[in-house]
Protein backbone atom coordinates (compact mmCIF):
# COMPACT_ATOMS: atom_id res chain seq x y z
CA UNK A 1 0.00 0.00 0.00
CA UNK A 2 2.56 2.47 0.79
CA UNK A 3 4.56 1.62 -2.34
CA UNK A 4 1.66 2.55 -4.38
CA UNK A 5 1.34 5.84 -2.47
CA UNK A 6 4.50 6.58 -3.30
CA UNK A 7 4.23 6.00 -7.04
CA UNK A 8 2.04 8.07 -7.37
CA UNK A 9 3.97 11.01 -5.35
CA UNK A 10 6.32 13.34 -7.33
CA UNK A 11 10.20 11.86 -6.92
CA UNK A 12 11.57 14.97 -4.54
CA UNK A 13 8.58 13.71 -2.16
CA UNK A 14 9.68 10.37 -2.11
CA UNK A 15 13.60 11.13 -1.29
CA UNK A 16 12.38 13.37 1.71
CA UNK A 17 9.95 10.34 3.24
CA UNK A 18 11.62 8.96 6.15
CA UNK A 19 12.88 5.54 5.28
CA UNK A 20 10.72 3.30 6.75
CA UNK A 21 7.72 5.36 4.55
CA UNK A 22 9.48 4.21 1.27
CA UNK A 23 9.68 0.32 2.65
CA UNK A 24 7.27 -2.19 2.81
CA UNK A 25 6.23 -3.95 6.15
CA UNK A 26 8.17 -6.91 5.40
CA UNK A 27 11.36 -5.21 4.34
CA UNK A 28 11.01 -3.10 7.59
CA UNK A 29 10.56 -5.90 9.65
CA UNK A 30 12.94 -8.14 8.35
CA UNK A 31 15.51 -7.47 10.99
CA UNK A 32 13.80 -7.03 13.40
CA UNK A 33 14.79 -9.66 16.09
CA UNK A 34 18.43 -8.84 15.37
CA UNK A 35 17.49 -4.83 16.22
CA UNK A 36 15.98 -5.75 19.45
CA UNK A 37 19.03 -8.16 20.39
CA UNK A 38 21.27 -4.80 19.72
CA UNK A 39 19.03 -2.69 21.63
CA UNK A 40 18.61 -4.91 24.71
CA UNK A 41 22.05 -5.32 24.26
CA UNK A 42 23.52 -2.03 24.52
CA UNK A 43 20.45 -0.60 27.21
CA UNK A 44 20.97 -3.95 29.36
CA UNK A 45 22.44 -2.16 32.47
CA UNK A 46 19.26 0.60 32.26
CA UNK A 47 16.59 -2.68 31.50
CA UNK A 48 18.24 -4.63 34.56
CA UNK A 49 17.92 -1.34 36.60
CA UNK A 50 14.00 -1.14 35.64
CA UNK A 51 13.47 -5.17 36.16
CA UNK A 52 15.63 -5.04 39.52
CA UNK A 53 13.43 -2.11 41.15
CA UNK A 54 10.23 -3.56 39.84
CA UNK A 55 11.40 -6.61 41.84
CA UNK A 56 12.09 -5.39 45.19
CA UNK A 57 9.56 -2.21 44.83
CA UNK A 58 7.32 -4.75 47.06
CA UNK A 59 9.93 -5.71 49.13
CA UNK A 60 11.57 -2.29 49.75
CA UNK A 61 8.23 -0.40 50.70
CA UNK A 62 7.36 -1.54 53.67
CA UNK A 63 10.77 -1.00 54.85
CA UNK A 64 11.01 2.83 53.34
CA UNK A 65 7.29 3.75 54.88
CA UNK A 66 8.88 4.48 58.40
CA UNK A 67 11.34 6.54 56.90
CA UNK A 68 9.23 8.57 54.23
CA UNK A 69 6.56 9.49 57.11
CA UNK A 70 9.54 10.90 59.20
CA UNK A 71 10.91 12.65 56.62
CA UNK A 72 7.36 14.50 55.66
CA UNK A 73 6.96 14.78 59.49
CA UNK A 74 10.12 16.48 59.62
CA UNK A 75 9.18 19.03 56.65
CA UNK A 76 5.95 19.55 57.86
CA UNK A 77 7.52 20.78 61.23
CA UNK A 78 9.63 22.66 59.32
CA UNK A 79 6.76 24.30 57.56
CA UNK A 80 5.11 25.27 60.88
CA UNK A 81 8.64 26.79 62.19
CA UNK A 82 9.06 28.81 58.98
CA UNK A 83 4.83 30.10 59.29
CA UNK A 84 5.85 30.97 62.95
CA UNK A 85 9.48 32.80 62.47
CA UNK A 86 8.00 34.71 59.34
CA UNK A 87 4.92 35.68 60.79
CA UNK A 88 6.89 37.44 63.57
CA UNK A 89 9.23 39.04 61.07
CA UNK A 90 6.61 40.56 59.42
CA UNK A 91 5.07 42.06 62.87
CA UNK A 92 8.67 43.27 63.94
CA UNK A 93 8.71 45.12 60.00
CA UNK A 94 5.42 46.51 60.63
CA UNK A 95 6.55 48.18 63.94
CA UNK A 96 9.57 49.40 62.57
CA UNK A 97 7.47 50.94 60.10
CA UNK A 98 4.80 52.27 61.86
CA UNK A 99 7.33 53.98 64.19
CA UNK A 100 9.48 55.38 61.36
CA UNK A 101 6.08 56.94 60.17
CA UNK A 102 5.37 58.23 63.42
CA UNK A 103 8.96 60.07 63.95
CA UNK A 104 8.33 61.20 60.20
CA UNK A 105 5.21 62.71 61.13
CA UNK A 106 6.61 64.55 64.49
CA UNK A 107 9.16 66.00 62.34
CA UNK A 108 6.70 67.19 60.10
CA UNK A 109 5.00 68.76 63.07
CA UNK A 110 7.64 70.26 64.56
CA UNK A 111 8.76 71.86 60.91
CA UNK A 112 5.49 73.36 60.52
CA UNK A 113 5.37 74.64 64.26
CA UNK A 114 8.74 76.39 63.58
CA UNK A 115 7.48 77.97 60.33
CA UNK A 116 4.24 78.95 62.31
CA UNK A 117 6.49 80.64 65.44
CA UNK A 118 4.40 78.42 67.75
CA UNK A 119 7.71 78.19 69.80
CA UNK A 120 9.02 80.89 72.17
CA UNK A 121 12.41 81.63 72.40
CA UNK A 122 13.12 79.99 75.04
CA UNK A 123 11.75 76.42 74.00
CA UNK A 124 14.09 77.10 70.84
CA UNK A 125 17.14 77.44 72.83
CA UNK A 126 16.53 74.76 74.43
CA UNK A 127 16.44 72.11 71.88
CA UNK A 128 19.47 73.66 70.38
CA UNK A 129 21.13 72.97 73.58
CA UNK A 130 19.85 69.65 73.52
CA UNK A 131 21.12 68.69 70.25
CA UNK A 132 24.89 67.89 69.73
């Protein structure tokens, strides 16, 4: 069937099918067994790898449950430690903050109480004297 396809496709469509396109199933097939010896061959450490872990996947699990329930024990404490320590880092920032705004805004005050000559002269000699 596919030779007859191709016979009837133009003859720079025929060089650019992949190779298996221009043979017939029995031609494609024909060495077949001695492909899969070579590929078994030279992937026989990765298939024994696959084949030895399907083996002792049974065997092994019970014996790795213990230790993959600590280990998510031990992240999810973790996790909680982490929720707790950032949670209080973020209150700390927001104090800092709010303070910072607050000594921003007495500034502010005391600027506009100087422009205003809310002071006496007294009061401004004194906070010149307290100042280094």
């Amino acid at each position: 069937m596919v030779e007859k396809t191709n016979q009837n496709l133009p003859e720079s469509v025929v060089q650019n099918l992949p190779v298996v396109a221009n043979q017939t199933w029995q031609q494609a097939t024909q060495n077949f067994p001695q492909q899969v010896k070579q590929t078994v061959i030279q992937n026989r450490v990765p298939i024994a790898v696959g084949v030895g872990a399907i083996v002792l996947t049974p065997i092994l699990l019970p014996l790795l449950k213990p230790v993959a329930k600590a280990t998510i024990k031990t992240g999810v404490s973790f996790l909680e430690k982490t929720k707790g320590a950032l949670a209080e880092t973020v209150e700390v920032f927001g104090d800092i903050v709010a303070e910072a705004k607050a000594e921003v805004a007495a500034e502010a005050q005391h600027k506009s109480n100087l422009k205003a000559g809310v002071y006496s002269q007294q009061e401004l000699n004194a906070n010149k004297s307290a100042t280094p």
